[in-house]
C-alpha atoms as a PDB file:
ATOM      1  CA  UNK A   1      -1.180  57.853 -46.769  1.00  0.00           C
ATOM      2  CA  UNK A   2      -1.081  54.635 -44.908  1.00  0.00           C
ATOM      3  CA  UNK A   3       1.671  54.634 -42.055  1.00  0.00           C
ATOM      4  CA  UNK A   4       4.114  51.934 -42.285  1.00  0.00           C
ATOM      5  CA  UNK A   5       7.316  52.994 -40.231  1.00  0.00           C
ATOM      6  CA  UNK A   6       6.819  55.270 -37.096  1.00  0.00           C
ATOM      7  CA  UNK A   7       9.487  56.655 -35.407  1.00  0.00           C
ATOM      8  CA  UNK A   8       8.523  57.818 -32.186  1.00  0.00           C
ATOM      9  CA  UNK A   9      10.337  60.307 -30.046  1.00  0.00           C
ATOM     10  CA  UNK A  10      14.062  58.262 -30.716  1.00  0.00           C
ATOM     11  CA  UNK A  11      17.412  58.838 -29.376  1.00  0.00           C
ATOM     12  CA  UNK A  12      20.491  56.967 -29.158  1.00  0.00           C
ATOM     13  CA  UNK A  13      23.578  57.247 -27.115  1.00  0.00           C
ATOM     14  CA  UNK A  14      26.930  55.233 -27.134  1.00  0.00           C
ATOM     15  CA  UNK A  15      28.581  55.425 -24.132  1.00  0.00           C
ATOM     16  CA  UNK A  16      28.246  59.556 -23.189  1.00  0.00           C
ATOM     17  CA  UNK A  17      28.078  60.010 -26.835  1.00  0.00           C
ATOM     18  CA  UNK A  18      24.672  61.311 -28.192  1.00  0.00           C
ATOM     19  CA  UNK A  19      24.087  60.235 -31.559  1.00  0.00           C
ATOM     20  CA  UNK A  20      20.397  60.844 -32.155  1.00  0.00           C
ATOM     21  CA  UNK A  21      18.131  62.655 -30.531  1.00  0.00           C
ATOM     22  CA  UNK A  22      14.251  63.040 -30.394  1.00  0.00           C
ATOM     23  CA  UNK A  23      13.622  61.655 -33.931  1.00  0.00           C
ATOM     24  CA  UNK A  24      10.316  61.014 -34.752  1.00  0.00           C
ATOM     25  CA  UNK A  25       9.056  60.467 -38.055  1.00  0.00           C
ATOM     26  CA  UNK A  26       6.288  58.929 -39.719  1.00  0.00           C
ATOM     27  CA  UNK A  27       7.169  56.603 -42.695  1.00  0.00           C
ATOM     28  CA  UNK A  28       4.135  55.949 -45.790  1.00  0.00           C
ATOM     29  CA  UNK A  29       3.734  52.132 -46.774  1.00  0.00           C
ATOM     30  CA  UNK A  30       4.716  51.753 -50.830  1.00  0.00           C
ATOM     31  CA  UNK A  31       6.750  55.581 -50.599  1.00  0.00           C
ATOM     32  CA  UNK A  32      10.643  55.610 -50.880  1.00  0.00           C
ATOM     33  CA  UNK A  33      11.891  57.693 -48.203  1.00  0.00           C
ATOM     34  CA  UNK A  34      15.967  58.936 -48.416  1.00  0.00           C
ATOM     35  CA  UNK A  35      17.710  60.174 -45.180  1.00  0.00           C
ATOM     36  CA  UNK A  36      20.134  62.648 -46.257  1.00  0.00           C
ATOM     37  CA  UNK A  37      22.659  64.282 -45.079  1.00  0.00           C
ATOM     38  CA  UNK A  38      27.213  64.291 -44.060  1.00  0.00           C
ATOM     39  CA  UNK A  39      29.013  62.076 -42.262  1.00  0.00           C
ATOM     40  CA  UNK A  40      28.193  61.539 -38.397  1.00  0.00           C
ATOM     41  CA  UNK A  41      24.827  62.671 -38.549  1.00  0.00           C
ATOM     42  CA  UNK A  42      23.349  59.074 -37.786  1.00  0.00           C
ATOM     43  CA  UNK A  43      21.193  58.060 -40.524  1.00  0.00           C
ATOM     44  CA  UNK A  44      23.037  54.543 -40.438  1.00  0.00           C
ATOM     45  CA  UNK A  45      22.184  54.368 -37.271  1.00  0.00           C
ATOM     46  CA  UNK A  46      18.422  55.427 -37.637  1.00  0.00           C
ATOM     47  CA  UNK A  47      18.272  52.658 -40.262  1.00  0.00           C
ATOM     48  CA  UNK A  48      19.969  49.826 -38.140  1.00  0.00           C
ATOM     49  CA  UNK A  49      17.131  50.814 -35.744  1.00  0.00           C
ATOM     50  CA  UNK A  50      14.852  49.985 -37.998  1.00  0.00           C
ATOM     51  CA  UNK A  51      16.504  46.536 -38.611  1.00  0.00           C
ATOM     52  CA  UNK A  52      16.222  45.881 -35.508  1.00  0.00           C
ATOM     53  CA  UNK A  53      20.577  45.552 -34.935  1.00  0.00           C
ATOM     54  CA  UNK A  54      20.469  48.506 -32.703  1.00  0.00           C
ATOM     55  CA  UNK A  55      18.205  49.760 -29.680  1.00  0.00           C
ATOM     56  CA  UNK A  56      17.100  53.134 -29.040  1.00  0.00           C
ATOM     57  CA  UNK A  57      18.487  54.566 -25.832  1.00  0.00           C
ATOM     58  CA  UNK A  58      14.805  56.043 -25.246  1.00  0.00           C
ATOM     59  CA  UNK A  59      11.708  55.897 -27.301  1.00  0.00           C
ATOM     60  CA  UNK A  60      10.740  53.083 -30.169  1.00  0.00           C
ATOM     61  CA  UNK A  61      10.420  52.040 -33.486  1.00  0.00           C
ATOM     62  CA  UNK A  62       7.024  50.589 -34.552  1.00  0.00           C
ATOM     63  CA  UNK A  63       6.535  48.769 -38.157  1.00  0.00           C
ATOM     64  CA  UNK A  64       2.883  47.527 -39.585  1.00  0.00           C
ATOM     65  CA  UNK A  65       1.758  48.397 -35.767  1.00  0.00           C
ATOM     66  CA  UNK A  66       4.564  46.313 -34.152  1.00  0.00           C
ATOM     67  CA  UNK A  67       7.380  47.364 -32.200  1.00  0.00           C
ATOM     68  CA  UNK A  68      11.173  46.557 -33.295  1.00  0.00           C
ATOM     69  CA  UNK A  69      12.972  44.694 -30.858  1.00  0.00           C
ATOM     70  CA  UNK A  70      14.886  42.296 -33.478  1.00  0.00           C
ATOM     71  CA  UNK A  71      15.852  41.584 -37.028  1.00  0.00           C
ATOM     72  CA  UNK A  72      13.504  40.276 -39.120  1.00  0.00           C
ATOM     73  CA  UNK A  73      13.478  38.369 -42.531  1.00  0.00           C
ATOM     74  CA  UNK A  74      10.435  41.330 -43.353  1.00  0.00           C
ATOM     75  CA  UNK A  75      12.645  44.100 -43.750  1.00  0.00           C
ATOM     76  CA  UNK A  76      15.584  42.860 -46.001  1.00  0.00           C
ATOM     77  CA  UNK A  77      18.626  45.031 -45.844  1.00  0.00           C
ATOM     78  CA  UNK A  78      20.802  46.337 -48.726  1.00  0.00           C
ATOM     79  CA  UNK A  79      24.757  47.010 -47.274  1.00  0.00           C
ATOM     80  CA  UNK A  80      27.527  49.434 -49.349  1.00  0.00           C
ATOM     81  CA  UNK A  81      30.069  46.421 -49.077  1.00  0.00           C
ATOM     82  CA  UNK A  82      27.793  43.838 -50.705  1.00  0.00           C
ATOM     83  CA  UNK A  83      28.477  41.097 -47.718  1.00  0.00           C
ATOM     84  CA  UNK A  84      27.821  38.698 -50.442  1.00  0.00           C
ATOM     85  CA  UNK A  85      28.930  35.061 -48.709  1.00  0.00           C
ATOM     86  CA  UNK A  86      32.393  34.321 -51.280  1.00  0.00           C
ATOM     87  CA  UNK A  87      31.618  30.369 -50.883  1.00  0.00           C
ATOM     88  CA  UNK A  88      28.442  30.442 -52.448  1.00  0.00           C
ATOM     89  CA  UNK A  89      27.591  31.400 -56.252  1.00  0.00           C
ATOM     90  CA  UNK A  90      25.490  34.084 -57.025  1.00  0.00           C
ATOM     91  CA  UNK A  91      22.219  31.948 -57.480  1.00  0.00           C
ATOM     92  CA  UNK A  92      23.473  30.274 -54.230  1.00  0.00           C
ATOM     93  CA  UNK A  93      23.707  33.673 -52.275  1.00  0.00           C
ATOM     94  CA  UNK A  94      20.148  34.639 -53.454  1.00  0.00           C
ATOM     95  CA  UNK A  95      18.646  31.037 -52.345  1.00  0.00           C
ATOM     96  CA  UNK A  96      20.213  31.835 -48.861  1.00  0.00           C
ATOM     97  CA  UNK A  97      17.186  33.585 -47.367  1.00  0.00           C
ATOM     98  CA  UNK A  98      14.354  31.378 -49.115  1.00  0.00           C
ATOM     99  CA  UNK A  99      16.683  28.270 -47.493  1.00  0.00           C
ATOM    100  CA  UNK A 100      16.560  29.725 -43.998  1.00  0.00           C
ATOM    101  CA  UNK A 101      12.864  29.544 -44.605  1.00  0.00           C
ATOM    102  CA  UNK A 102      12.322  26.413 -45.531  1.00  0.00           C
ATOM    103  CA  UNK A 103      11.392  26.586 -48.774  1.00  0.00           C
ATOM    104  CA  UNK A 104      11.322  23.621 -50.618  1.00  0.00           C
ATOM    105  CA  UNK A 105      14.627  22.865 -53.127  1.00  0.00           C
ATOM    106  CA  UNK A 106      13.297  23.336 -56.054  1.00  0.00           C
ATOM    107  CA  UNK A 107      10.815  26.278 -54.837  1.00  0.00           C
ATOM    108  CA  UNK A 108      13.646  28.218 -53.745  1.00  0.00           C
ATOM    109  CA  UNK A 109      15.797  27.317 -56.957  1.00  0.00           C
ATOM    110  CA  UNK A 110      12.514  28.902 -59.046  1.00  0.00           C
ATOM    111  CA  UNK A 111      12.716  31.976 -56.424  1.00  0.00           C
ATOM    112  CA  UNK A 112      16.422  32.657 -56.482  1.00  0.00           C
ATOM    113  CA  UNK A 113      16.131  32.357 -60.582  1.00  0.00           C
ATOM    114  CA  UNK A 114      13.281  34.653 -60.888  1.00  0.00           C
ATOM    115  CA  UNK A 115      15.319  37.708 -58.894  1.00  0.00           C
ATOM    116  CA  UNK A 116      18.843  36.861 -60.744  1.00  0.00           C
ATOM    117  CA  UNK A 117      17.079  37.519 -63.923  1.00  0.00           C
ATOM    118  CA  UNK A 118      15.148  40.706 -62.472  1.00  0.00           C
ATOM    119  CA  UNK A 119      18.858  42.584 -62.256  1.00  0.00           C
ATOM    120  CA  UNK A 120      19.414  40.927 -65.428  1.00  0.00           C
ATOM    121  CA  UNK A 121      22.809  38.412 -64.004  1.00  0.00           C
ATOM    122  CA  UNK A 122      21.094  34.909 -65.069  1.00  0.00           C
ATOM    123  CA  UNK A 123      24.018  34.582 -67.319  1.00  0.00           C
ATOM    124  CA  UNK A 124      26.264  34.862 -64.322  1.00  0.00           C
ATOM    125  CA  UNK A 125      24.275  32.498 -61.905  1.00  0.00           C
ATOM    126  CA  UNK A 126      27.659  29.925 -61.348  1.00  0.00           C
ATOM    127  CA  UNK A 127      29.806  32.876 -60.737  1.00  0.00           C
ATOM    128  CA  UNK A 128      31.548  33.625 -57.290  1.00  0.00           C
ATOM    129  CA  UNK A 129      31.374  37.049 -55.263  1.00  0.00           C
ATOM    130  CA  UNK A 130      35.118  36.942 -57.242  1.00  0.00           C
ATOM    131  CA  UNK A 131      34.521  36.593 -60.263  1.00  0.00           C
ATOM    132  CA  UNK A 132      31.856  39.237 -60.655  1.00  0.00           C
ATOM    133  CA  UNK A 133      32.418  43.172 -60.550  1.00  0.00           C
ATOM    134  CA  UNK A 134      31.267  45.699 -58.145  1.00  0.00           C
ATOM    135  CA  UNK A 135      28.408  46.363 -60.145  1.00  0.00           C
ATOM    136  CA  UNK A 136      27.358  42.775 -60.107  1.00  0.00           C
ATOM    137  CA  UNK A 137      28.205  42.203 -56.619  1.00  0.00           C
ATOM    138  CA  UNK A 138      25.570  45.009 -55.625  1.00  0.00           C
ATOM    139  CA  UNK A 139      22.871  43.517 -58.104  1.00  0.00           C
ATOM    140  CA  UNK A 140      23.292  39.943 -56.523  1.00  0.00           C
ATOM    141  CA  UNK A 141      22.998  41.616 -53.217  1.00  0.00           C
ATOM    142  CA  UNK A 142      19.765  43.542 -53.970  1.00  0.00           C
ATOM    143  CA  UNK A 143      18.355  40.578 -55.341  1.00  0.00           C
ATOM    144  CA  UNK A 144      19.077  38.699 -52.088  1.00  0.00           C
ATOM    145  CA  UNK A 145      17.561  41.530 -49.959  1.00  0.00           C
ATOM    146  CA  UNK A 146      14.479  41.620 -51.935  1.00  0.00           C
ATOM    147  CA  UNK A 147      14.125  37.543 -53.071  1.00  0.00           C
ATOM    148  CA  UNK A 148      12.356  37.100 -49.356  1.00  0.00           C
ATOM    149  CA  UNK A 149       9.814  39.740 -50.538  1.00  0.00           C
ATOM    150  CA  UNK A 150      10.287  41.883 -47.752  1.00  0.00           C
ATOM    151  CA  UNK A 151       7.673  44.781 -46.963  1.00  0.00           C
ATOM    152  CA  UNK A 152      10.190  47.089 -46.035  1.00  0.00           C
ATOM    153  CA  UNK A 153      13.846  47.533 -47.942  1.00  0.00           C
ATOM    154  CA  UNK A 154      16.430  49.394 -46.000  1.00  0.00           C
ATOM    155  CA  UNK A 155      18.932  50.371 -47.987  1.00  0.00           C
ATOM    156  CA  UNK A 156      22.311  51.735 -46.858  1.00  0.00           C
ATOM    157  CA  UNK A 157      24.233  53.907 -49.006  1.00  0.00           C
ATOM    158  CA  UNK A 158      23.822  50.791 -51.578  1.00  0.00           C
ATOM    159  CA  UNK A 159      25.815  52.746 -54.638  1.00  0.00           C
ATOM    160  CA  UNK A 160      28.527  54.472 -52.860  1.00  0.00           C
ATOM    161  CA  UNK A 161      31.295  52.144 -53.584  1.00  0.00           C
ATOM    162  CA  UNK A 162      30.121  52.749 -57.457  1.00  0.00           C
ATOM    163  CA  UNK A 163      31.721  54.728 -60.776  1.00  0.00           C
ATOM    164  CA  UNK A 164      28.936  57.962 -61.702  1.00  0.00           C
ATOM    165  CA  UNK A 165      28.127  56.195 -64.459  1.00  0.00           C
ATOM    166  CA  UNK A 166      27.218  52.723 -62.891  1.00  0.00           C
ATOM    167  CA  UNK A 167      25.746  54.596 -60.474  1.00  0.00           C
ATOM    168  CA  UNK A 168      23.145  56.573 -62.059  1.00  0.00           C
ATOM    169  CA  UNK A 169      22.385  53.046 -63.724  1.00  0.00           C
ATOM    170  CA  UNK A 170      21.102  51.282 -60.598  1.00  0.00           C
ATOM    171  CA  UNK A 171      19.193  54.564 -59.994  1.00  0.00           C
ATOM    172  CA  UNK A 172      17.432  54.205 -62.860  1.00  0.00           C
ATOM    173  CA  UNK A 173      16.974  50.171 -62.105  1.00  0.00           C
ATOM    174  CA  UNK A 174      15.984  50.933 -58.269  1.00  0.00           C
ATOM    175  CA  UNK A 175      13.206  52.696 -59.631  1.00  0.00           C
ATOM    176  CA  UNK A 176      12.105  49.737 -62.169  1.00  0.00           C
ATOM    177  CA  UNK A 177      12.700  47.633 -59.186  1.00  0.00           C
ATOM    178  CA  UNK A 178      10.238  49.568 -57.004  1.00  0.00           C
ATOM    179  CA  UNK A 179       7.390  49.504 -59.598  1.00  0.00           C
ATOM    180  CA  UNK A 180       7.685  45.981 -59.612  1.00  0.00           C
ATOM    181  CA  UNK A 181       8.209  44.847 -55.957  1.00  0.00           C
ATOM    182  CA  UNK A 182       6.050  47.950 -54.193  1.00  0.00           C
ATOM    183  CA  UNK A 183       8.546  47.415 -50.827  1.00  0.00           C
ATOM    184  CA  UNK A 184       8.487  50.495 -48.691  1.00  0.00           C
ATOM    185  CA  UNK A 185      12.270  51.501 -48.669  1.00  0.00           C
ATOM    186  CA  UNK A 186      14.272  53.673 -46.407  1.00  0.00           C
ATOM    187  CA  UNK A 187      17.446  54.697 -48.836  1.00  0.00           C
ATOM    188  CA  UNK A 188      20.756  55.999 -46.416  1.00  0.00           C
ATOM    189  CA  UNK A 189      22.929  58.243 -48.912  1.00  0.00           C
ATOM    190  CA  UNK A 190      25.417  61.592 -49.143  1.00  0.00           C
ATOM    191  CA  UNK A 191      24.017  62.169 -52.743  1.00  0.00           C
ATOM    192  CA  UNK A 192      21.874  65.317 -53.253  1.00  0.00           C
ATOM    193  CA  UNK A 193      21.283  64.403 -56.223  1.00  0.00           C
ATOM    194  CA  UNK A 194      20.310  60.380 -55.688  1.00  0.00           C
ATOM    195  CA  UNK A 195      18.545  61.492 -53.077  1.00  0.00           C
ATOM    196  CA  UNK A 196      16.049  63.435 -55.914  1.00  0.00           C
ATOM    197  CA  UNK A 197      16.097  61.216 -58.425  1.00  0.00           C
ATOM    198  CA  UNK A 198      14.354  58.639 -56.391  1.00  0.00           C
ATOM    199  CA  UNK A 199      12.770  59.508 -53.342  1.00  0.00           C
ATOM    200  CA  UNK A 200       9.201  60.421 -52.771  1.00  0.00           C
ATOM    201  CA  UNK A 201      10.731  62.265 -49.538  1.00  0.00           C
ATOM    202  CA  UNK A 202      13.763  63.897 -48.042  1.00  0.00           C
ATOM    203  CA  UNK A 203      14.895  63.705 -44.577  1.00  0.00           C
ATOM    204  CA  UNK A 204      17.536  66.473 -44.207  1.00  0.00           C
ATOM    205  CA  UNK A 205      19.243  65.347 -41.022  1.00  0.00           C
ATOM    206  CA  UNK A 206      21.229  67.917 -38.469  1.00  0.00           C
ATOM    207  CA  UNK A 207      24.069  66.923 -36.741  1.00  0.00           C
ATOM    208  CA  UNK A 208      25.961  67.374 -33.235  1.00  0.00           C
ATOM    209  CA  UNK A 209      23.708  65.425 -32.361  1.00  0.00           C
ATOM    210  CA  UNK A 210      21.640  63.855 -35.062  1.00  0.00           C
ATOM    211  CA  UNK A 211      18.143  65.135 -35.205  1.00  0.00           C
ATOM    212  CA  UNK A 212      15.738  65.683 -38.059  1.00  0.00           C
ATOM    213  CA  UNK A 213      16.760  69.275 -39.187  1.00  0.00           C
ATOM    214  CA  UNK A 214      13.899  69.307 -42.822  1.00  0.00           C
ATOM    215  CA  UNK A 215      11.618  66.687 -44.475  1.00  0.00           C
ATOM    216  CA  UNK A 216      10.601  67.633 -48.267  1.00  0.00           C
ATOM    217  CA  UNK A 217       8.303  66.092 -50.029  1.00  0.00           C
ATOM    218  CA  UNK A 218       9.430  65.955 -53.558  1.00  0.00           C
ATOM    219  CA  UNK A 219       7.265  67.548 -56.063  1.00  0.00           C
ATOM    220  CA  UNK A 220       8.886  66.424 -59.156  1.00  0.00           C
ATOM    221  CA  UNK A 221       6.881  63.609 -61.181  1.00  0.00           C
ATOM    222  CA  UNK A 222       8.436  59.897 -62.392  1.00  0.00           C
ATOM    223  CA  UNK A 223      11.106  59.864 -64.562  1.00  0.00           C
ATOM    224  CA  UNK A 224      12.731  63.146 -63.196  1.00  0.00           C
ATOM    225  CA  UNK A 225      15.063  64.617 -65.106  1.00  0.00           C
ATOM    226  CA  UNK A 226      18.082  65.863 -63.195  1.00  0.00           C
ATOM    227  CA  UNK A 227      19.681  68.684 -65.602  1.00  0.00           C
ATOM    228  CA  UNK A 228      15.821  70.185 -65.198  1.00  0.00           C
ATOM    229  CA  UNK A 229      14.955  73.750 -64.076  1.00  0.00           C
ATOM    230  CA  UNK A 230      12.683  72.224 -61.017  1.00  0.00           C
ATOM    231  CA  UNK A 231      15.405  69.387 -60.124  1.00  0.00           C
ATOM    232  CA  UNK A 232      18.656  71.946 -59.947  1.00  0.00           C
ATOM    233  CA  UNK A 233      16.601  74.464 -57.971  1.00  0.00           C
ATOM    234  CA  UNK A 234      16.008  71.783 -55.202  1.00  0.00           C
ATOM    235  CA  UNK A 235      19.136  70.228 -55.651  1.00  0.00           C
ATOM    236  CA  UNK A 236      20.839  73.919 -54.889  1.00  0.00           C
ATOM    237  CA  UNK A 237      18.220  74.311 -51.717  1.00  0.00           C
ATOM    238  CA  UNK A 238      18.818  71.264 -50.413  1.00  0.00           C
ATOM    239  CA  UNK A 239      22.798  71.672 -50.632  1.00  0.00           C
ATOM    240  CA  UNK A 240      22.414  75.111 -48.601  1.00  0.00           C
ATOM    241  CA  UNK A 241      20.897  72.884 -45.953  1.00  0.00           C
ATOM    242  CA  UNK A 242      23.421  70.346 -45.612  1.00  0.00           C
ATOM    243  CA  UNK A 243      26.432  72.864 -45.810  1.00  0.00           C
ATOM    244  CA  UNK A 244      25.050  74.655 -43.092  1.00  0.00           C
ATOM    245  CA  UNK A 245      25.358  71.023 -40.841  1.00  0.00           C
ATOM    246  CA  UNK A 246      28.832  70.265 -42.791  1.00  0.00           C
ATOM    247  CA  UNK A 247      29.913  73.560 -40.975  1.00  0.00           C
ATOM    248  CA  UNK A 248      29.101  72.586 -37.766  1.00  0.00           C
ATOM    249  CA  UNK A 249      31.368  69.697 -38.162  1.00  0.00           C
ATOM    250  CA  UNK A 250      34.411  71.791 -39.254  1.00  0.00           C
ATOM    251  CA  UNK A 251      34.508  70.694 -42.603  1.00  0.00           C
ATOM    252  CA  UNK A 252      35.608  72.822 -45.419  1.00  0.00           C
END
């Protein structure tokens, strides 16, 4: 496996505050990785790292051999709140990044057109952020993420503000997604479940402070079925895991 992201030896600290400590990981170009695990446990923070929006307090993030020190239009970023810009349509929001690079008008047009239509909204391409529904919101804003054609996706808890049902929906299109794009993505969520159906690995992270606590590599072949023996016994394993670092917190 060919290393993409390497985290080497990374900790963070706000103020006295330790947040991470001693992470290190090693990240496989064209793999989906998910960094699971409750509330406080920094895996937003890991991932912002890797954006290059926040600074380890000690040790360093490396991508493609090069080390983070700033954001950068190759790794394209997928937010829970859409941060869709309201002023612009939804063709317009997707055109945003392809305009910051200079792309010719009718280039970027072509691009922006191309992704709308890959989450299936080219019917909705004059629409505002307020005229279109959560759902829609979080296609336009994957669309945007990956229309620059960014090597590495990071993706933080993109579905959370979704119904089950929509949910398991862009699940099943995040995968189509991935066979079509090949990004390497690092995918932020709570879900146990999510976290099965797509990833080819799972960080389990500890809390108090945040530290890599279990990585699995998931054994289960493409399409998984989640009411399977093989899924619900990981699922179960996995849970025990991240109860024992919800205790630690003090939640029941």
């Amino acid at each position: 496996m060919k290393s993409k992201i390497r985290i080497e030896g990374v900790s963070k600290a706000f103020d006295a505050q330790v947040v991470l400590d001693r992470i290190t990981l090693e990240i496989g170009e064209d793999t989906l990785t998910c960094l699971l695990g409750p509330s406080g446990c920094g895996k937003s923070t890991l991932l912002s790292m890797v954006a290059g929006f926040v600074q380890p307090s000690r040790g360093r993030v490396v991508v493609d051999g090069i080390e983070v020190t700033k954001p950068s239009a190759d790794r394209g970023i997928v937010f829970q709140d859409y941060a869709l810009f309201p002023w612009r349509t939804a063709l317009e929001n997707i055109e945003f990044g392809p305009m910051i690079r200079r792309l010719p008008r009718r280039e970027r047009r072509d691009v922006a057109a191309h992704y709308l239509a890959m989450v299936g909204l080219e019917a909705h391409a004059d629409k505002f952020p307020g005229q279109l529904s959560g759902g829609m919101k979080q296609r336009v804003a994957i669309a945007r993420a990956i229309a620059n054609r960014p090597s590495v996706l990071l993706m933080d808890e993109p579905f959370g503000a979704l119904d089950a049902q929509t949910r398991e929906q862009f699940q099943e299109e995040m995968l189509r997604i991935r066979q079509l794009e090949r990004n390497t993505i690092l995918f932020v969520t709570h879900s146990i479940s999510e976290a099965l159906f797509l990833a080819d690995r799972i960080v389990v992270m500890a809390t108090l402070p945040g530290a890599v606590k279990q990585v699995f590599e998931v054994p289960l072949a493409f399409p998984r079925d989640r009411m399977s023996p093989q899924f619900l016994g990981l699922e179960r394993m996995i849970k025990a895991l991240v109860r024992e670092e919800v205790l630690k917190l003090g939640v029941n």
